[in-house]
N, C-alpha and C. Protein backbone atom coordinates (compact mmCIF):
# COMPACT_ATOMS: atom_id res chain seq x y z
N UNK A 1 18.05 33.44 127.16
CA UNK A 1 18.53 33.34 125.79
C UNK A 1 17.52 33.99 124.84
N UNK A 2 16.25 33.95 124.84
CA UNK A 2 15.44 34.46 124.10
C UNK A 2 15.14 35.92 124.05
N UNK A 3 15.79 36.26 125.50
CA UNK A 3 15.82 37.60 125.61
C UNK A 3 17.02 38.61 124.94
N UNK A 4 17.96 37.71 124.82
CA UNK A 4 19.52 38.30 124.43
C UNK A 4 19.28 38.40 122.84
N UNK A 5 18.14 37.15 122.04
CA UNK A 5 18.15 37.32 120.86
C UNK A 5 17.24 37.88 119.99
N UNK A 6 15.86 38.41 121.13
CA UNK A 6 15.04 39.76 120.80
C UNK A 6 16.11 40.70 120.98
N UNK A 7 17.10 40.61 121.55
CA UNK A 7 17.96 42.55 121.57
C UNK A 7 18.66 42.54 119.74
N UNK A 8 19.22 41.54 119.92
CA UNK A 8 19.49 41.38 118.86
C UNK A 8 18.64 41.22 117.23
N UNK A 9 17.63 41.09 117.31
CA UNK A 9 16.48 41.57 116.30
C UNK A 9 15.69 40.03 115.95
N UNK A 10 15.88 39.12 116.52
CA UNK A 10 16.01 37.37 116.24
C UNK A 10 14.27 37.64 117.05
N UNK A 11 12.94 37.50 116.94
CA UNK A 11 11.90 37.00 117.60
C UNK A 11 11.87 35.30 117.48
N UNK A 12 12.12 34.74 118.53
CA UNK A 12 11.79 33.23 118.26
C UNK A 12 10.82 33.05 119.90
N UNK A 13 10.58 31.68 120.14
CA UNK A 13 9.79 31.55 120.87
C UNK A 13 10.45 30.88 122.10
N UNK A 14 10.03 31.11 122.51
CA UNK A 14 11.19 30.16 123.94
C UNK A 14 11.12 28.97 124.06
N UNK A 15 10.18 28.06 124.11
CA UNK A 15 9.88 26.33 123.55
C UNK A 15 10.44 26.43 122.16
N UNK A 16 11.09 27.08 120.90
CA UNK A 16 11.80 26.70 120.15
C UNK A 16 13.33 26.70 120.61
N UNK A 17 13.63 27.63 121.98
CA UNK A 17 14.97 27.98 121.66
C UNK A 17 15.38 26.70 123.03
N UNK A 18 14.45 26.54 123.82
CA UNK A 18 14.50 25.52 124.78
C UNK A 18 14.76 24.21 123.96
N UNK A 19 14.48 24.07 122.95
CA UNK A 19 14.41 22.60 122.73
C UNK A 19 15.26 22.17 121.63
N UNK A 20 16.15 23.95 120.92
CA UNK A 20 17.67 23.92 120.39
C UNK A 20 18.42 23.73 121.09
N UNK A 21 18.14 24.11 122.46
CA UNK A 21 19.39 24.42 123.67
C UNK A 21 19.41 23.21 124.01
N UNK A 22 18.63 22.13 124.10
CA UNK A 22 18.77 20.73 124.83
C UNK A 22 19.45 20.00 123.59
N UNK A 23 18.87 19.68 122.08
CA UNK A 23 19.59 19.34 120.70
C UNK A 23 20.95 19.68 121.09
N UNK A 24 21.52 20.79 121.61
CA UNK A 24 22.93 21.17 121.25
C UNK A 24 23.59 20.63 122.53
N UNK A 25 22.75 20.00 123.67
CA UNK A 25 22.86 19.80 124.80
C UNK A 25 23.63 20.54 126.23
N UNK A 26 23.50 22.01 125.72
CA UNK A 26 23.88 22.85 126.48
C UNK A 26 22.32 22.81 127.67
N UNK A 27 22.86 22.65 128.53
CA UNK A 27 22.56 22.37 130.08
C UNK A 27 22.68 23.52 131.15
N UNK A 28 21.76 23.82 132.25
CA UNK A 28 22.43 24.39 133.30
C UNK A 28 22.49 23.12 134.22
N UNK A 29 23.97 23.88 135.02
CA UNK A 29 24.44 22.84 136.32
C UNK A 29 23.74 23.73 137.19
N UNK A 30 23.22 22.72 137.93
CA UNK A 30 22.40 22.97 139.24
C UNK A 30 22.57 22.00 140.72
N UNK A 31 23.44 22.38 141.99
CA UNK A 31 23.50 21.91 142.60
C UNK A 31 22.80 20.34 142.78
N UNK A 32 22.96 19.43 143.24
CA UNK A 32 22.62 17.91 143.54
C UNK A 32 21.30 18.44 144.88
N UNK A 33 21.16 16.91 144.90
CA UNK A 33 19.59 17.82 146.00
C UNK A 33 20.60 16.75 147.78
N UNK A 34 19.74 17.49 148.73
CA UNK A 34 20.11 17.08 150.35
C UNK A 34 21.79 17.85 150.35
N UNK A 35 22.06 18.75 149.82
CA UNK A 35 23.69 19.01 150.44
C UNK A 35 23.73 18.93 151.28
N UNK A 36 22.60 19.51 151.82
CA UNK A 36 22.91 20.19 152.95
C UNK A 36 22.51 19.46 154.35
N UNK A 37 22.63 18.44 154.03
CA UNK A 37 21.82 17.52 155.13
C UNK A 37 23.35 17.04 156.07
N UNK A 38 22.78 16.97 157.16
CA UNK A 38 23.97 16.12 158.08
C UNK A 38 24.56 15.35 157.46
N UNK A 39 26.04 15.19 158.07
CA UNK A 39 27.01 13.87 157.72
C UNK A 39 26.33 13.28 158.89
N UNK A 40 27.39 11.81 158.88
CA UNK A 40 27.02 10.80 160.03
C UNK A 40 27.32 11.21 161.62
N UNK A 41 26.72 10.94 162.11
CA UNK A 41 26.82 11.21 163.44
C UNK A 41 28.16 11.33 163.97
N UNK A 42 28.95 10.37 163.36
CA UNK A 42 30.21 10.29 164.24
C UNK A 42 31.55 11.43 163.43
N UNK A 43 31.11 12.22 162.86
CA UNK A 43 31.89 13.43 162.29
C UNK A 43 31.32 14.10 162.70
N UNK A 44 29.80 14.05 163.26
CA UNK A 44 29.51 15.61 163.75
C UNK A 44 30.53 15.96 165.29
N UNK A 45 30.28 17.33 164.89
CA UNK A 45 31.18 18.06 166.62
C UNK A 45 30.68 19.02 167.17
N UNK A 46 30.96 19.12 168.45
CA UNK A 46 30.03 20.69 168.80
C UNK A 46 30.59 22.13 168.39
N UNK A 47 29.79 22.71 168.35
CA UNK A 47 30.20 24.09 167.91
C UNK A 47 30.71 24.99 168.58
N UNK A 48 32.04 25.14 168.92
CA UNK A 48 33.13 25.75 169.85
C UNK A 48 33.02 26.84 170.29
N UNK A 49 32.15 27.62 169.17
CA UNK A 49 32.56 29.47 169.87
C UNK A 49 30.95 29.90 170.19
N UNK A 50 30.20 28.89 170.51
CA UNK A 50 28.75 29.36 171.49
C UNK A 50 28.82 30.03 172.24
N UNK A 51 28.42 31.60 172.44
CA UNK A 51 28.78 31.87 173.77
C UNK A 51 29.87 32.76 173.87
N UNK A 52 30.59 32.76 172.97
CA UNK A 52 32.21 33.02 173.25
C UNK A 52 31.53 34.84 172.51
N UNK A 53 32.82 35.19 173.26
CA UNK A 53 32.56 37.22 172.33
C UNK A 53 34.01 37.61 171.69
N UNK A 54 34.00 37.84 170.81
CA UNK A 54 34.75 37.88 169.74
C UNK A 54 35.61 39.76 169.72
N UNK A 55 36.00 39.41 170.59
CA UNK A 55 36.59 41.02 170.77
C UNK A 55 37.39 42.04 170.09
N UNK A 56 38.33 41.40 168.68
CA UNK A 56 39.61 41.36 168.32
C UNK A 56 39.80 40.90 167.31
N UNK A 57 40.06 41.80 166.39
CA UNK A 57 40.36 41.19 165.36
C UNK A 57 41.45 39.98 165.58
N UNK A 58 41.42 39.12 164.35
CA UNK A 58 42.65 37.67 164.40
C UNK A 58 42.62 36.98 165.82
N UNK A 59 41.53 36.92 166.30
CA UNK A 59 40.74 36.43 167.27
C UNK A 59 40.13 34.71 166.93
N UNK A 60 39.70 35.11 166.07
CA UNK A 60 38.36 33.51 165.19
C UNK A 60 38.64 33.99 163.71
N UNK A 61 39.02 32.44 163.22
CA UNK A 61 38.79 32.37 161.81
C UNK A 61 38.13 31.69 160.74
N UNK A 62 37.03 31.93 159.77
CA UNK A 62 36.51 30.64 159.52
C UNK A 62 36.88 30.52 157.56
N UNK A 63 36.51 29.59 157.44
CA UNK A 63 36.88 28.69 156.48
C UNK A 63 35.79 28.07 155.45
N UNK A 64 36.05 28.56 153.96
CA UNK A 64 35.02 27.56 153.21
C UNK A 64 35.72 26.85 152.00
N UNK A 65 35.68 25.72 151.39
CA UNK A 65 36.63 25.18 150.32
C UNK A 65 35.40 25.13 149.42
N UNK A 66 35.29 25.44 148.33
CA UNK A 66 34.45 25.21 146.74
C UNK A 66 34.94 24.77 145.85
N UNK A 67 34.75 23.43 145.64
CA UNK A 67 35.24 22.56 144.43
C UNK A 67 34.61 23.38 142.83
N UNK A 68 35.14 23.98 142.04
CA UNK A 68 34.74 24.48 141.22
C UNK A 68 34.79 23.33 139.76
N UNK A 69 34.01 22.84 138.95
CA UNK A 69 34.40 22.23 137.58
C UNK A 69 34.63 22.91 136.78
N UNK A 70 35.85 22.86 136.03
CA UNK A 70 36.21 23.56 134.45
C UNK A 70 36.05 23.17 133.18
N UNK A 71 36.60 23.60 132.22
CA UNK A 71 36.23 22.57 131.38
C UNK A 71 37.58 21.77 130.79
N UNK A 72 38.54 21.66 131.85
CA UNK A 72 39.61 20.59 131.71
C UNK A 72 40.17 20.68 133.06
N UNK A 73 39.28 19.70 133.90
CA UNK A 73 39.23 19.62 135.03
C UNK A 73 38.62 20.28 136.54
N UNK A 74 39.42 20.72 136.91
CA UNK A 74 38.65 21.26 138.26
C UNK A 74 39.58 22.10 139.10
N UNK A 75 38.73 23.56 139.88
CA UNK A 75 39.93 23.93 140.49
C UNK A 75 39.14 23.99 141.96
N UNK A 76 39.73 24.66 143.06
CA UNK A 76 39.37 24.87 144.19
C UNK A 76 39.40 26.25 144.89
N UNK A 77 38.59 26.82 145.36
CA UNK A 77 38.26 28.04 146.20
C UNK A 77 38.37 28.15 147.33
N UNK A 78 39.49 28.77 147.55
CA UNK A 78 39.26 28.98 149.42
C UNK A 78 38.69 30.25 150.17
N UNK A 79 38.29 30.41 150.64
CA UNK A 79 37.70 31.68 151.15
C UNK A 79 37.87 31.61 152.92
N UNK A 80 39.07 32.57 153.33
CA UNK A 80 38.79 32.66 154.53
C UNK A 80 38.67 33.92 155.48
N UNK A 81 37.55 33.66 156.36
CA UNK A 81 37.73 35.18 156.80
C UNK A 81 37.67 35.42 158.10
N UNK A 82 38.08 36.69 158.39
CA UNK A 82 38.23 36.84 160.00
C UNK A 82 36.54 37.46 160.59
N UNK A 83 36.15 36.78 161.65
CA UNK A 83 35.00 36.64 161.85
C UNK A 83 34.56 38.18 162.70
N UNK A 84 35.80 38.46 162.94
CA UNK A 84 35.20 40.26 163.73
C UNK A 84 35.74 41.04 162.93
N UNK A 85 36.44 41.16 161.96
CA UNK A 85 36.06 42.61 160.64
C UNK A 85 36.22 42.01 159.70
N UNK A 86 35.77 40.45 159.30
CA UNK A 86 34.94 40.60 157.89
C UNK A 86 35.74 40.62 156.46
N UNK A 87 37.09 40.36 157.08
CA UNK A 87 38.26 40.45 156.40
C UNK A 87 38.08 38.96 155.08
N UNK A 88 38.05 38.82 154.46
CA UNK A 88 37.87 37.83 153.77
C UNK A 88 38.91 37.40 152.47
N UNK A 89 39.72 36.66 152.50
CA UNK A 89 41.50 36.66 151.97
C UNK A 89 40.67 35.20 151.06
N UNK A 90 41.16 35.42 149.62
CA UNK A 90 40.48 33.76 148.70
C UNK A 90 41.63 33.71 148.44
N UNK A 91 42.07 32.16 147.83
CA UNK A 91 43.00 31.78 147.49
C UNK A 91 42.67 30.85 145.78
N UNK A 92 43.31 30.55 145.06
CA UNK A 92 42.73 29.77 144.31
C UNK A 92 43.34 28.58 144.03
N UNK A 93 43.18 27.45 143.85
CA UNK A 93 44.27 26.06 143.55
C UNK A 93 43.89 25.66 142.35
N UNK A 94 44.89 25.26 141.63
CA UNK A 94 44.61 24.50 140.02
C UNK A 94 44.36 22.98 140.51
C-alpha cells in the first residue's frame, strides 16, 4: 500500500499506513495454522496408484475442492485433472 501511494505522489510512512489499515480494519486472510496435518487415523487410506505407470491419457484422475469466502457468502472450486497430460477442467459452484 505504501508503495501504490508513493506512485501516486502521497510519501507517508508505512507504520502510519499500517496502523490506518488496522483503524479501518482492513485485514489480510491468511490460511489457519496445522492444515496440513493428518486427519484421524481411521480416514486415513493407502495410496492406490504406488507403483502403478500411467500410460494413457483418461487413465487416473485427480481432484481438489477450495472453499473460497465472498463477501456474501461462499463459493467452491473444483479443479480436476488428468494425471498423464495435465489436462486440468475447473468448475465453479455458488
Amino acid at each position: 500500500m505504501k508503495d501504490f501511494l508513493f506512485l501516486c505522489g502521497f510519501i507517508v510512512n508505512p507504520k502510519r499506513v499500517r496502523r490506518l489499515l488496522r483503524l479501518m480494519g482492513v485485514l489480510a486472510l491468511y490460511p489457519k495454522r496445522n492444515l496440513s496435518k493428518l486427519g484421524l487415523a481411521k480416514y486415513l487410506r493407502p495410496f492406490l496408484l504406488r507403483g502403478m505407470k500411467i500410460t494413457q491419457p483418461n487413465q487416473v484422475w485427480g481432484i481438489d475442492i477450495t472453499y473460497i469466502p465472498m463477501a456474501k457468502g461462499f463459493m467452491y472450486l473444483t479443479a480436476i485433472i488428468d494425471l498423464y497430460s495435465r489436462y486440468v477442467s475447473l468448475r465453479v459452484y455458488y
